[in-house]
N, C-alpha and C. Protein backbone atom coordinates (compact mmCIF):
# COMPACT_ATOMS: atom_id res chain seq x y z
N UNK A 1 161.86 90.24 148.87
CA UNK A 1 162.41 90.85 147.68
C UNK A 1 162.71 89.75 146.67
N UNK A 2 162.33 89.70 145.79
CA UNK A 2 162.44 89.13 144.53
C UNK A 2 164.03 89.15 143.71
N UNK A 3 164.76 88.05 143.47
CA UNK A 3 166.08 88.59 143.06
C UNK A 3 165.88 88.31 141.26
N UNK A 4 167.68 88.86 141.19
CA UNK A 4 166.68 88.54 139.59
C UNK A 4 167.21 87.25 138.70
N UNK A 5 166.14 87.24 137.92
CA UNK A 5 166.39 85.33 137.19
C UNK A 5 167.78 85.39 136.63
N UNK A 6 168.48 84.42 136.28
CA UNK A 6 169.82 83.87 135.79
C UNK A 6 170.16 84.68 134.33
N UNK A 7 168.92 84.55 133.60
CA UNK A 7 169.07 85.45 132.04
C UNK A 7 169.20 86.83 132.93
N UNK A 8 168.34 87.87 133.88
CA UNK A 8 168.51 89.24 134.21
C UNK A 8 170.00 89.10 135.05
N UNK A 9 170.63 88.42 135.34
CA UNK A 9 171.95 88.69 136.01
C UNK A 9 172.82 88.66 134.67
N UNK A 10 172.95 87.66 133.54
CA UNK A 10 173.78 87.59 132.82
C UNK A 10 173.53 89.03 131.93
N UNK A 11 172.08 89.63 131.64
CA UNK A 11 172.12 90.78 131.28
C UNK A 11 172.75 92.06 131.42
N UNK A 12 172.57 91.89 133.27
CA UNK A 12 172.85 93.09 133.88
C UNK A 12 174.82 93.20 133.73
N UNK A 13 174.99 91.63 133.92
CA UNK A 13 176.46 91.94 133.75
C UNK A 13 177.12 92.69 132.36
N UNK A 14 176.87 92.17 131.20
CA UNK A 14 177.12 92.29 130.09
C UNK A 14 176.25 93.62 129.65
N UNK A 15 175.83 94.61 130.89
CA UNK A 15 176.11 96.12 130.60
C UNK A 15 174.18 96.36 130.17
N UNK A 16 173.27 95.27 130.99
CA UNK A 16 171.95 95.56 130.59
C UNK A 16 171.37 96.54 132.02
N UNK A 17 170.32 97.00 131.54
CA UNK A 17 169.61 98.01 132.77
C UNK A 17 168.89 97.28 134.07
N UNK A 18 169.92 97.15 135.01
CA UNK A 18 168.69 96.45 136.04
C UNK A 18 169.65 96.98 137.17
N UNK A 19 170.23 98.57 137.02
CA UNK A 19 170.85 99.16 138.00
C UNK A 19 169.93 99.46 139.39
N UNK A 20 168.80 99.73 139.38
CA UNK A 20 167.80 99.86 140.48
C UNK A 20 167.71 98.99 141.34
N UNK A 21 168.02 97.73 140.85
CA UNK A 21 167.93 96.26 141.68
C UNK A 21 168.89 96.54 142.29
N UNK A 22 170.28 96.62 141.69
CA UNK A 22 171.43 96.23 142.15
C UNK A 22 172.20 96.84 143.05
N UNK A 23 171.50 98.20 143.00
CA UNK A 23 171.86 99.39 143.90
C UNK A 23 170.88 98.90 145.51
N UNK A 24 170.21 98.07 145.24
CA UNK A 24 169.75 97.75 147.03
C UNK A 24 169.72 96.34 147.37
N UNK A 25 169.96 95.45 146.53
CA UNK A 25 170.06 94.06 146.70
C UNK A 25 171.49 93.40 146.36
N UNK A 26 172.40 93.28 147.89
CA UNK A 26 173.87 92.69 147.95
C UNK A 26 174.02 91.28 147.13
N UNK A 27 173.24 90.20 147.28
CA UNK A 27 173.24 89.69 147.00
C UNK A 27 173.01 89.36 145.27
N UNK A 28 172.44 89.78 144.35
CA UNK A 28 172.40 90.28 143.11
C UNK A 28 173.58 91.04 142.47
N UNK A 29 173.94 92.20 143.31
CA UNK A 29 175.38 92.69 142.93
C UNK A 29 176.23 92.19 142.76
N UNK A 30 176.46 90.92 143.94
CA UNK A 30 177.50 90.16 144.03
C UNK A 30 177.64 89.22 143.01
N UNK A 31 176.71 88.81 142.68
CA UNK A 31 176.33 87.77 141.51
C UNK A 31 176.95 88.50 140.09
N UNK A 32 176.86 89.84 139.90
CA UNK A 32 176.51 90.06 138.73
C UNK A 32 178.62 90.59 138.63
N UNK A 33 178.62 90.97 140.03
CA UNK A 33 180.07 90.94 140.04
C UNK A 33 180.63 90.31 139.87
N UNK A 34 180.62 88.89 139.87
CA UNK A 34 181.50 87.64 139.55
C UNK A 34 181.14 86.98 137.98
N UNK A 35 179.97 87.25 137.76
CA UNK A 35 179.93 87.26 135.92
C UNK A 35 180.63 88.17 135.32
N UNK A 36 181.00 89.26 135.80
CA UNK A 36 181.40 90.24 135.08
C UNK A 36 183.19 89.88 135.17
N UNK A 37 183.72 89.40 136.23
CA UNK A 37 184.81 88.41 135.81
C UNK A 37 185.23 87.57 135.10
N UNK A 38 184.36 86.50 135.28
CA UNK A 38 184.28 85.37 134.52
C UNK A 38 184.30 85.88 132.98
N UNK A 39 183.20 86.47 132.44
CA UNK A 39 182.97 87.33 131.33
C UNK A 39 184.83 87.66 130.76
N UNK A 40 185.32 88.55 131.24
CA UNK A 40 186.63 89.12 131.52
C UNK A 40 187.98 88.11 130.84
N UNK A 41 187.67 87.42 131.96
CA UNK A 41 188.34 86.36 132.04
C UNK A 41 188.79 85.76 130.95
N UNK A 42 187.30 85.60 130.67
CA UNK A 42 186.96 84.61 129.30
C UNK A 42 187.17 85.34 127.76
N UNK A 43 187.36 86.78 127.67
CA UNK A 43 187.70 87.09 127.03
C UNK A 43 188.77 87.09 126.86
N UNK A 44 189.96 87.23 128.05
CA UNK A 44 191.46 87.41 127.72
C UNK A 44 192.04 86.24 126.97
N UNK A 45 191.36 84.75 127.62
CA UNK A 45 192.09 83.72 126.91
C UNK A 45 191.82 83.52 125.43
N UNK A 46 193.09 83.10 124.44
CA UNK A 46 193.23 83.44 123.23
C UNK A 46 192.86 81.84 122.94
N UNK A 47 192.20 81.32 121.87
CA UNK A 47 191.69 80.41 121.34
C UNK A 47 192.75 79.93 120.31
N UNK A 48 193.69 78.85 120.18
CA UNK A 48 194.30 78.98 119.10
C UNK A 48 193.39 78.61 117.39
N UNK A 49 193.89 79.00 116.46
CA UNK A 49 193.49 78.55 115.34
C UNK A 49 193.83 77.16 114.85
N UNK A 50 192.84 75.81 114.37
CA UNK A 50 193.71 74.70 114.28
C UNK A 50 194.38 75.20 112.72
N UNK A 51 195.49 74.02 112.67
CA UNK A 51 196.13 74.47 111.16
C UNK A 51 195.39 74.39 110.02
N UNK A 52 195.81 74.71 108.81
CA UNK A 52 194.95 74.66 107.43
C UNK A 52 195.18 72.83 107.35
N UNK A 53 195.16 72.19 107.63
CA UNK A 53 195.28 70.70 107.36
C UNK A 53 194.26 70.16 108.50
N UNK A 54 193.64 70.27 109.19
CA UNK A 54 192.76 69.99 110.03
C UNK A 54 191.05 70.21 109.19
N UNK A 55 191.31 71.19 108.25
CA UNK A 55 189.76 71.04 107.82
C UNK A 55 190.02 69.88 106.64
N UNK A 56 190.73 70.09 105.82
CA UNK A 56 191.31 69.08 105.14
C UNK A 56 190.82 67.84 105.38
N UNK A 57 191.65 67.22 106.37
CA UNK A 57 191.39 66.01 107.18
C UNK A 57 190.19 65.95 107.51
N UNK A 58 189.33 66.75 108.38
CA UNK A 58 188.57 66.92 109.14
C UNK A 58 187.37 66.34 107.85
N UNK A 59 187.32 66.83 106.87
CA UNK A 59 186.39 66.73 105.64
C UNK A 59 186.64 64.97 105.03
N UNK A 60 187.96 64.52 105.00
CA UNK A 60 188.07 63.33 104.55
C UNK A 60 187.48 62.45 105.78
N UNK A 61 187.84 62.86 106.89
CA UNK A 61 186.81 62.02 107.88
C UNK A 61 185.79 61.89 107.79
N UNK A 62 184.76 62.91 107.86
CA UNK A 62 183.61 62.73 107.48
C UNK A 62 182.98 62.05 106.73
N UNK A 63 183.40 62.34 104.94
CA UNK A 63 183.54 61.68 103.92
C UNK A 63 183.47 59.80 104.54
N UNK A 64 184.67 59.68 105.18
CA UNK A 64 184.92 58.01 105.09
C UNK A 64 183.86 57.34 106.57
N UNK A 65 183.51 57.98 107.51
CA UNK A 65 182.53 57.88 108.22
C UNK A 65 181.41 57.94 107.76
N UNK A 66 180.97 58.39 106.68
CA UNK A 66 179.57 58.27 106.14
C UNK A 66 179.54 57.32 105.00
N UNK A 67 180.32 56.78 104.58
CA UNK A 67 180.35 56.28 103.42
C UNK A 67 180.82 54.97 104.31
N UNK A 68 181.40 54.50 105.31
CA UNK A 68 181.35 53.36 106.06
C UNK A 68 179.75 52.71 106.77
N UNK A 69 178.91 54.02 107.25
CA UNK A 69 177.91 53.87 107.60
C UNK A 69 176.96 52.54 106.93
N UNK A 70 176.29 51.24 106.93
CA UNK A 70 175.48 50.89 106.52
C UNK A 70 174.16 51.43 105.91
N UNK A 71 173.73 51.19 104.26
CA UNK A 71 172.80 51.67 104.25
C UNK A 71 171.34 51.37 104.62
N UNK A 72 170.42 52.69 104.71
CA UNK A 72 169.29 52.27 105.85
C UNK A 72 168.93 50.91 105.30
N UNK A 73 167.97 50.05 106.01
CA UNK A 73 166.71 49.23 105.43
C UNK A 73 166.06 49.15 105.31
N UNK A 74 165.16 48.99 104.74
CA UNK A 74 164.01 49.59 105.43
C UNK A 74 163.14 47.74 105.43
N UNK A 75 162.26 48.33 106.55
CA UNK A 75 161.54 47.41 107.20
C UNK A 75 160.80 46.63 106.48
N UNK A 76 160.16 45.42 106.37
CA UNK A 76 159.18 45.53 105.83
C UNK A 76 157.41 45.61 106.19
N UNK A 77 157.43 46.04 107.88
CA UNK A 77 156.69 47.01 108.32
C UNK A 77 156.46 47.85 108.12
N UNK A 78 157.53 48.90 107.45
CA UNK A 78 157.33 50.45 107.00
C UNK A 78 156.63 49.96 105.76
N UNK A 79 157.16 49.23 104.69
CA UNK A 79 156.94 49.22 103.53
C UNK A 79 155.01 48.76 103.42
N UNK A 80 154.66 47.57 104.11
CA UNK A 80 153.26 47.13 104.52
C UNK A 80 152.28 48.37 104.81
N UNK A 81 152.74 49.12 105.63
CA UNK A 81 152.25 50.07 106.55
C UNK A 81 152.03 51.39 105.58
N UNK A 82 153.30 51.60 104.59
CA UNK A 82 152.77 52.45 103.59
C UNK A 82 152.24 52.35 102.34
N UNK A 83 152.43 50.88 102.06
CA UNK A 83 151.46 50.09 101.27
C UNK A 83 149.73 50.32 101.31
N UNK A 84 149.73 49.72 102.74
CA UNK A 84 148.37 50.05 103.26
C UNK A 84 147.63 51.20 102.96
N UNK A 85 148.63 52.46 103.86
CA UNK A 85 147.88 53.44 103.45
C UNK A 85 147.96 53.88 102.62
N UNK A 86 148.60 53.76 101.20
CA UNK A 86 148.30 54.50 100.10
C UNK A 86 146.98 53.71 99.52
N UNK A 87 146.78 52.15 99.28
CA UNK A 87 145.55 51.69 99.04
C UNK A 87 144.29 52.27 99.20
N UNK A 88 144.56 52.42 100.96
CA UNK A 88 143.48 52.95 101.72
C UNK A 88 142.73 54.59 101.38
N UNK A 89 144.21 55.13 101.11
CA UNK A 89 143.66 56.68 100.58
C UNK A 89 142.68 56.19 99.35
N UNK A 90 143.83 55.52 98.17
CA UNK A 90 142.99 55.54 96.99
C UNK A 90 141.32 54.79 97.00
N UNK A 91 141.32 54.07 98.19
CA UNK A 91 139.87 53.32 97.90
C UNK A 91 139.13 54.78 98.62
N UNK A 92 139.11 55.19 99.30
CA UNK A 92 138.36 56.30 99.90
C UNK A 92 138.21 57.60 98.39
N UNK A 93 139.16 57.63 97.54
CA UNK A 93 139.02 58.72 96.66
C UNK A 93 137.96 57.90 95.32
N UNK A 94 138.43 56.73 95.02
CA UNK A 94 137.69 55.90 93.97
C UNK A 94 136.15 56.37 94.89
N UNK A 95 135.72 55.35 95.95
CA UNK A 95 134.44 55.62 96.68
C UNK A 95 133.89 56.95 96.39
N UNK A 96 134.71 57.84 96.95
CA UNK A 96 134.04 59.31 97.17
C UNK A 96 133.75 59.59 95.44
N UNK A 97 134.40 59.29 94.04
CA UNK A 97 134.55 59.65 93.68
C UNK A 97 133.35 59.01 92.96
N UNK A 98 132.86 57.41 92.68
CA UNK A 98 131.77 57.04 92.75
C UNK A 98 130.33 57.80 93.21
N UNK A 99 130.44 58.08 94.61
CA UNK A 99 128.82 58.76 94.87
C UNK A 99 129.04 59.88 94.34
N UNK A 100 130.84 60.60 94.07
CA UNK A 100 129.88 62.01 93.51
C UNK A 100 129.48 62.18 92.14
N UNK A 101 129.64 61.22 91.29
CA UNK A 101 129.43 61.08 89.68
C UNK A 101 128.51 59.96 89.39
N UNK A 102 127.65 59.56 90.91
CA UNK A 102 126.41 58.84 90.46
C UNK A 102 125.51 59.99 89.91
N UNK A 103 125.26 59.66 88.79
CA UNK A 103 123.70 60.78 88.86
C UNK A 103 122.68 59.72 88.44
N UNK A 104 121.60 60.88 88.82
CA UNK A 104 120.13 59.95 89.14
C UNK A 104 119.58 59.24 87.53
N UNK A 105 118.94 58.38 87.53
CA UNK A 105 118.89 57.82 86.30
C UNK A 105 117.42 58.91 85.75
N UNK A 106 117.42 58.97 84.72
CA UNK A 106 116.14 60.42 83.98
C UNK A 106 115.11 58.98 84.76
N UNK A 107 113.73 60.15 84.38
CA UNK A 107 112.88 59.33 84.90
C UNK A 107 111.85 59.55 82.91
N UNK A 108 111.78 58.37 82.80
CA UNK A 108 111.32 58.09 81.47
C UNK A 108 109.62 59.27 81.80
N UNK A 109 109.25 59.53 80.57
CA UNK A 109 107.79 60.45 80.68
C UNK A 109 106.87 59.40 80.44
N UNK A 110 105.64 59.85 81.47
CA UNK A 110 104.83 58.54 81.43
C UNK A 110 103.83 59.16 80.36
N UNK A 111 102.83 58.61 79.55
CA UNK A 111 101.95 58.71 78.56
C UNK A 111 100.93 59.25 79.39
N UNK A 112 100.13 60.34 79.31
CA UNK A 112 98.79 60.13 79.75
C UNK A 112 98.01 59.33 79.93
N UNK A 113 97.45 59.04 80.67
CA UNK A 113 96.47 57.97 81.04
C UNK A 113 94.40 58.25 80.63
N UNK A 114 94.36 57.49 79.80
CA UNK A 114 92.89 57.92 79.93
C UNK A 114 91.88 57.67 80.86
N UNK A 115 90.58 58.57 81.16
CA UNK A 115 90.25 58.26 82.17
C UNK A 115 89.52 57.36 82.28
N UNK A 116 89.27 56.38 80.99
CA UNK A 116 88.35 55.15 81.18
C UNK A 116 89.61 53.80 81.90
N UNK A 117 90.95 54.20 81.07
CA UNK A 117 91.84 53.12 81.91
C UNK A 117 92.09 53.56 83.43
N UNK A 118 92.26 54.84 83.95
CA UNK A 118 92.20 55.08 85.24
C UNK A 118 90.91 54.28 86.01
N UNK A 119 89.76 54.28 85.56
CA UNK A 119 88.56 53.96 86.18
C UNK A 119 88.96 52.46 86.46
N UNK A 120 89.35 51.90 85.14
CA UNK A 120 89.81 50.59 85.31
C UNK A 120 90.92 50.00 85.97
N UNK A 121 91.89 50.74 86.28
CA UNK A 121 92.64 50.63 87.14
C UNK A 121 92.58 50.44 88.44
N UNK A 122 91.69 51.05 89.05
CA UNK A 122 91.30 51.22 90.08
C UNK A 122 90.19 50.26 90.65
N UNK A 123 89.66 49.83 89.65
CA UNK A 123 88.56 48.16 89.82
C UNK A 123 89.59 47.07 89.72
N UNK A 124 90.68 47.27 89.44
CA UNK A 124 91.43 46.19 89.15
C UNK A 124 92.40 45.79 90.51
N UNK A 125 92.53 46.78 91.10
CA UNK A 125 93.55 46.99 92.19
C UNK A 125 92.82 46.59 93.63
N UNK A 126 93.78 45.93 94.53
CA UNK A 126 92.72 45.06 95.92
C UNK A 126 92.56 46.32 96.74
N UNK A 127 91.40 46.16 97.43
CA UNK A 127 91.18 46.86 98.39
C UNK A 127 92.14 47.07 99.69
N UNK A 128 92.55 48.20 100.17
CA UNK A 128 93.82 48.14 101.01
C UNK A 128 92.79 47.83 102.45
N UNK A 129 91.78 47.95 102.87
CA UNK A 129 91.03 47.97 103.88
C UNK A 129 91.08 46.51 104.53
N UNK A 130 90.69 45.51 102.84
CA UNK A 130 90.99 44.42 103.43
C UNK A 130 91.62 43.58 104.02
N UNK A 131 93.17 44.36 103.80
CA UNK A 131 94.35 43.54 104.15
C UNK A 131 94.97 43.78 105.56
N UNK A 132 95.28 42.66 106.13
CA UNK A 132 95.85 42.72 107.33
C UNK A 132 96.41 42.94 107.62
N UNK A 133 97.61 43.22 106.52
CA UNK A 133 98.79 43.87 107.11
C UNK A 133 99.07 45.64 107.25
N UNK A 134 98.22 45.84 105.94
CA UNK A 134 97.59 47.34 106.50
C UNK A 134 97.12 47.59 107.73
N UNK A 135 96.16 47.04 107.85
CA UNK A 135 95.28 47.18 109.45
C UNK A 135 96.25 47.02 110.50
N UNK A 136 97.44 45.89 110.50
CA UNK A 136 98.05 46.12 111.50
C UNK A 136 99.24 47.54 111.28
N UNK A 137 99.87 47.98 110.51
CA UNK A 137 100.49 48.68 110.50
C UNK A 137 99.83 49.85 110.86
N UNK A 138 98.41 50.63 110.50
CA UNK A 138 97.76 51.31 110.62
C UNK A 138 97.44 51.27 112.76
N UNK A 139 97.18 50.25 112.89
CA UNK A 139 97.32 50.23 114.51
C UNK A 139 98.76 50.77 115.28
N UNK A 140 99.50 50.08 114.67
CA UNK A 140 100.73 50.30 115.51
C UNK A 140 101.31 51.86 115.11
N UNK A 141 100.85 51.97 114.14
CA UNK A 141 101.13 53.92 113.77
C UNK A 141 99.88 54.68 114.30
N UNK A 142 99.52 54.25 114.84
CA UNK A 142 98.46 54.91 115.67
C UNK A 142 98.68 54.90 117.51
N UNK A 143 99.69 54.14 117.71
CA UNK A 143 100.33 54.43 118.58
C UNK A 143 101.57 55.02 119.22
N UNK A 144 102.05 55.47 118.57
CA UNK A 144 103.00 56.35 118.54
C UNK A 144 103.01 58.03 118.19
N UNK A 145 103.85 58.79 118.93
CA UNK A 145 103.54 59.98 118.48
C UNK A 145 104.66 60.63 117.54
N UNK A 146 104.28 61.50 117.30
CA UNK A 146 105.19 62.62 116.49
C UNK A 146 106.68 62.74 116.53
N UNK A 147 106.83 63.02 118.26
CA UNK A 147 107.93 63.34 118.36
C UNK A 147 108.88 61.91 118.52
N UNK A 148 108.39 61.05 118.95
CA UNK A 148 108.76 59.76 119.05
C UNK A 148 109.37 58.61 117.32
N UNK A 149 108.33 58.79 116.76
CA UNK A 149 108.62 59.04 115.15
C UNK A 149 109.87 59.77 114.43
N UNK A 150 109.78 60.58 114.68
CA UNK A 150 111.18 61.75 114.43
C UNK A 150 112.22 61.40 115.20
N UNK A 151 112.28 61.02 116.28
CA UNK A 151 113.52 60.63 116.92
C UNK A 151 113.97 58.96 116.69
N UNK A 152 112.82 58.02 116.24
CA UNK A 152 112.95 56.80 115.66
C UNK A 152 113.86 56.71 114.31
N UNK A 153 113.42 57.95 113.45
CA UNK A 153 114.22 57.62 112.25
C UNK A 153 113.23 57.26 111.12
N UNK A 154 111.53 57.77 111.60
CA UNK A 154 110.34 56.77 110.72
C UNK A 154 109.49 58.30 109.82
N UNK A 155 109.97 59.62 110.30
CA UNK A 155 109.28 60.54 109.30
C UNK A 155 110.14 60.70 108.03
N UNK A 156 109.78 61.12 107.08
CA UNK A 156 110.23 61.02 105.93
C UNK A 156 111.16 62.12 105.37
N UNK A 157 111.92 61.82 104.77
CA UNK A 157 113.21 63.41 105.26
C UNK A 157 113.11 63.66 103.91
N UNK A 158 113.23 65.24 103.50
CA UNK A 158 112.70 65.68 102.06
C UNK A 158 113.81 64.91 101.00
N UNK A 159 113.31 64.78 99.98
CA UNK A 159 113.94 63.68 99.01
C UNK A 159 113.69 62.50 98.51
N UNK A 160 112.85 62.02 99.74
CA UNK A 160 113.02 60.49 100.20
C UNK A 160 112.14 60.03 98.69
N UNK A 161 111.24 61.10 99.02
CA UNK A 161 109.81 60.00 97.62
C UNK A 161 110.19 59.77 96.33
N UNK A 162 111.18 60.95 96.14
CA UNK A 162 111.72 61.01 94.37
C UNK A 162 112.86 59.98 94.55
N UNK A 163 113.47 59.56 95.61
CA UNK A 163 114.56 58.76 95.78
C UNK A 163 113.58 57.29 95.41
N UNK A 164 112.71 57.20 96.31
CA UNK A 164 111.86 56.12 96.06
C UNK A 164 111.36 55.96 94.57
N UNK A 165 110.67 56.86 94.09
CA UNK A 165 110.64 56.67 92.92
C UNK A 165 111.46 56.50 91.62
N UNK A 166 112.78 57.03 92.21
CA UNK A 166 114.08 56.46 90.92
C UNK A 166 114.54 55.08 90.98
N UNK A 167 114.06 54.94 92.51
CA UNK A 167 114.39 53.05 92.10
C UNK A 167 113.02 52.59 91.97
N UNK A 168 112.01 52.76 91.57
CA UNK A 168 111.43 51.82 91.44
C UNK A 168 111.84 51.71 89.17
N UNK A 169 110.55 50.34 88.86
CA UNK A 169 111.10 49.84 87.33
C UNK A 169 109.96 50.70 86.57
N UNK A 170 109.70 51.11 85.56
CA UNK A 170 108.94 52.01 84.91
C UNK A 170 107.36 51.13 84.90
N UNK A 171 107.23 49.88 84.87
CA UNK A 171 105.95 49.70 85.10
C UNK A 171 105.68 50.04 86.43
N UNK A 172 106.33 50.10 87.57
CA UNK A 172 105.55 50.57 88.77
C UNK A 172 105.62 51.89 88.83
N UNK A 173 106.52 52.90 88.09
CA UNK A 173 106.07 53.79 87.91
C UNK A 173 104.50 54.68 87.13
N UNK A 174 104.25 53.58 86.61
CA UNK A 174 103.25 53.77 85.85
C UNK A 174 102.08 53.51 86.62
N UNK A 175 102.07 52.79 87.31
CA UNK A 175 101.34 52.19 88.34
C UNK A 175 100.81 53.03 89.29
N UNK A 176 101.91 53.96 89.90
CA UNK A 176 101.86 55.00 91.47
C UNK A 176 100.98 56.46 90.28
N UNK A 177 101.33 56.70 88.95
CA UNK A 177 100.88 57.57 88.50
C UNK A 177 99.21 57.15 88.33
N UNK A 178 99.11 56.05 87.47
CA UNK A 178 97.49 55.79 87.63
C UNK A 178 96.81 55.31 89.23
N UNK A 179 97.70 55.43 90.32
CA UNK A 179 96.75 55.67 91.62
C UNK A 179 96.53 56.97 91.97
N UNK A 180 97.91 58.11 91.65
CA UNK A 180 97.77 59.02 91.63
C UNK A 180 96.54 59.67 91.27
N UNK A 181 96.68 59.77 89.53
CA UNK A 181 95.41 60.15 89.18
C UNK A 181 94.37 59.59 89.63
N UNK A 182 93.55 58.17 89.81
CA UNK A 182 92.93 57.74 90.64
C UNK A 182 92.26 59.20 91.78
N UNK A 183 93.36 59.28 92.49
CA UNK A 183 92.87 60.12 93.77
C UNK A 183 92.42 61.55 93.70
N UNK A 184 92.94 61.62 92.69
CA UNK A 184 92.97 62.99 92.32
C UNK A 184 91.35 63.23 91.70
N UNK A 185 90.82 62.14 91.11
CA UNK A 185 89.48 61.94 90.50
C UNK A 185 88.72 62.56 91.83
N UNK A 186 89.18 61.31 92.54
CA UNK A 186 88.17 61.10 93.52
C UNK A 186 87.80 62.36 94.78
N UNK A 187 89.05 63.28 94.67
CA UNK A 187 88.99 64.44 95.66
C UNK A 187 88.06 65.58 94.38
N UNK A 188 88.34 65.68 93.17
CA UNK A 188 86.86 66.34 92.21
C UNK A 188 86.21 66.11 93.07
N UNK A 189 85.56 64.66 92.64
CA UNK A 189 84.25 64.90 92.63
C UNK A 189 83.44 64.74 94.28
N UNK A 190 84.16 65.04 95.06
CA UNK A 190 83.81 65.59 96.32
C UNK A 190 83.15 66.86 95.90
């Protein structure tokens, strides 16, 4: 049998419902019988009132106990420490506040290109076949696969080319447009 917790005895004394218990468990009764004394008890004795000069006093104490108290100091750990981090917030808000009011620089309009300077462009420019460092890069990307690439960090994530192209300087922009067109010739006249 389960008796009941310390809060359900002080309940039951002070007139709460847990008569079902108490009517078959001696031990619980008994308990709740001797709170209900105590209770009693504790009511008959009279508390005196202190005199009207005790709050009086009581208030000037206080008063001269707090006003004896030393005042705080403060550290100059606390002071470092909240030094710090207020810096720290503000460089994080300046930063954040930097990339979000970079905007992209316009991209100047390139002139049309005619197609006798395209032709010439393109006689002017080295052959990529010849170069070795193509050929080797072209090998070693020929060994690798797809998924391996993508998990390297080496496929190109949307954005990337116009990103590339805002930094480059307007003559090499001019440059990627007449290879452009270039290629574009050359898939015609297929």
């Amino acid at each position: 049998m389960t008796h009941l917790s310390n809060d359900e005895l002080l309940a039951a004394a002070e007139g709460g419902d847990h008569t079902s218990h108490l009517r078959t468990c001696d031990s619980c009764r008994t308990r709740v019988d001797e709170l209900r004394r105590v209770l009693q008890l504790a009511s008959e004795v009279t508390v005196p009132e202190p005199s009207p000069l005790f709050w009086a006093h009581f208030s000037d104490r206080v008063h001269q106990a707090v006003a004896a108290e030393p005042a705080p100091q403060s550290s100059w750990r606390f002071n470092f420490a909240w030094t710090a981090s207020v810096v720290g917030a503000l460089a994080i808000i300046v930063i954040g506040v930097a990339v979000t009011l970079r905007t992209a620089q316009p991209v100047a309009p390139v002139a049309p290109v005619a197609t006798a300077d395209v032709a010439a462009a393109g006689e002017s420019l080295p052959s990529l076949s010849d170069d070795p460092t193509w050929a080797l890069m072209g090998e070693l990307a020929s060994q690798i696969d797809w998924e391996d690439a993508g998990e390297a960090g080496l496929i190109a994530r949307p954005g990337s080319a116009e990103l590339a192209l805002l930094q480059m300087s307007a003559d090499e922009r001019r440059q990627v447009v007449e290879l452009l067109q270039l290629e574009l010739q050359k898939t015609k006249s297929l």
